[in-house]
Protein backbone atom coordinates (compact mmCIF):
# COMPACT_ATOMS: atom_id res chain seq x y z
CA UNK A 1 127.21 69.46 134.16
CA UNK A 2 127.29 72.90 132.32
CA UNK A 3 128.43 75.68 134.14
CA UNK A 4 129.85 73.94 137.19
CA UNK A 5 133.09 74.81 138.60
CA UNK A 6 135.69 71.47 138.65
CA UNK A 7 136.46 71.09 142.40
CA UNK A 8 140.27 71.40 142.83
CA UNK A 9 141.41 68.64 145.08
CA UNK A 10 144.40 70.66 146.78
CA UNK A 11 142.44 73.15 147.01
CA UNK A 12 139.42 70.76 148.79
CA UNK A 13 142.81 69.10 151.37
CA UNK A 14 143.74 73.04 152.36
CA UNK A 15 139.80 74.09 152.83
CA UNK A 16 139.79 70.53 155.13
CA UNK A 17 142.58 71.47 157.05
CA UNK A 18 141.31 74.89 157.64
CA UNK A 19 138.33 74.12 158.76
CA UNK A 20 139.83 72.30 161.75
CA UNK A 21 141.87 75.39 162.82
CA UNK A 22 137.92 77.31 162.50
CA UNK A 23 139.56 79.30 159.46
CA UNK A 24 137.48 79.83 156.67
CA UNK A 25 138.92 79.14 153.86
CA UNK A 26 137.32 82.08 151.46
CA UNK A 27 139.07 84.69 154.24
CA UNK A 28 142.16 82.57 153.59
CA UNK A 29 142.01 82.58 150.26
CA UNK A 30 141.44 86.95 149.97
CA UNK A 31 144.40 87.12 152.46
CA UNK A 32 146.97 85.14 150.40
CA UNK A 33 145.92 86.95 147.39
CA UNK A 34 145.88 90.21 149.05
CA UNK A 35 149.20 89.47 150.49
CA UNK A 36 150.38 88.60 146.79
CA UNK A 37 149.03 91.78 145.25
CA UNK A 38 150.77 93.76 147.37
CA UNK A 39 154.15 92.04 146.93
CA UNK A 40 153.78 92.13 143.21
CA UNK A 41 152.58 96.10 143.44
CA UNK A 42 155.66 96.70 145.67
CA UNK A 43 158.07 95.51 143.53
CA UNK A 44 159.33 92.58 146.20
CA UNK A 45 157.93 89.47 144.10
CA UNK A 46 160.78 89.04 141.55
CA UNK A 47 160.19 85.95 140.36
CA UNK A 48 156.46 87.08 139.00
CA UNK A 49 158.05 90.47 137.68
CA UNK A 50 161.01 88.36 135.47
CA UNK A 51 158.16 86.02 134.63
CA UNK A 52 155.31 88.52 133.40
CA UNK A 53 158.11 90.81 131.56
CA UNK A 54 159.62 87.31 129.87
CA UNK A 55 156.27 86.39 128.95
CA UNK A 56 155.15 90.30 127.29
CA UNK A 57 158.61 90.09 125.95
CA UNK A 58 157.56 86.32 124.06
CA UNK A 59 154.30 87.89 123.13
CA UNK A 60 155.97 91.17 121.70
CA UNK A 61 158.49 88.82 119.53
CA UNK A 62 156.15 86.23 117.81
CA UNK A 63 153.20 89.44 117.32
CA UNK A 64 156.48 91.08 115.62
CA UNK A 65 157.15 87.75 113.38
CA UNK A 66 153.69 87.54 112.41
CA UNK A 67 153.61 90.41 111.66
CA UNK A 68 157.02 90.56 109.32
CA UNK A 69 155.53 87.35 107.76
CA UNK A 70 152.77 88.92 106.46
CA UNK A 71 153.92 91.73 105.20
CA UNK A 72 156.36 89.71 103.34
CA UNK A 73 153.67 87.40 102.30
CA UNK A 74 151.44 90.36 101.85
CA UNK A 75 154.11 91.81 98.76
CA UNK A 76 154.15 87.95 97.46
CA UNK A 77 157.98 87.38 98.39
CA UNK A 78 158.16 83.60 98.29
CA UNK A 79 161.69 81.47 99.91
């Protein structure tokens, strides 16, 4: 079906078990992430900061070798 969202089955177990402590699971889900945001805007989530910056980093670097490479290849320097 086009345009339908793929239910996520540990997702579907968590909205299950909160609905038989009468939680609902769309609050839960805006508190965790609101609860993540402010971790990550805090500075106190670590592991996502050294992850993001490793990943920019790895973006930076190959956007840098492309780039190199086709300059090179751009002034028809062959190896």
């Amino acid at each position: 079906m086009a345009g339908r969202k793929k239910e996520n089955p540990v997702e579907k177990a968590a909205e299950k078990i909160l609905k038989k402590k009468n939680i609902d699971f769309n609050e839960w889900k805006k508190e965790v992430i609101t609860k993540k945001k402010i971790a990550v805007m805090s500075d106190e989530d670590k592991e996502w900061t050294d992850r993001t910056i490793h990943e920019a980093a790895m973006k930076l670097i190959m956007d840098e070798v492309i780039k190199e490479e086709s300059s090179v290849s751009g002034n028809n320097v062959s190896y």
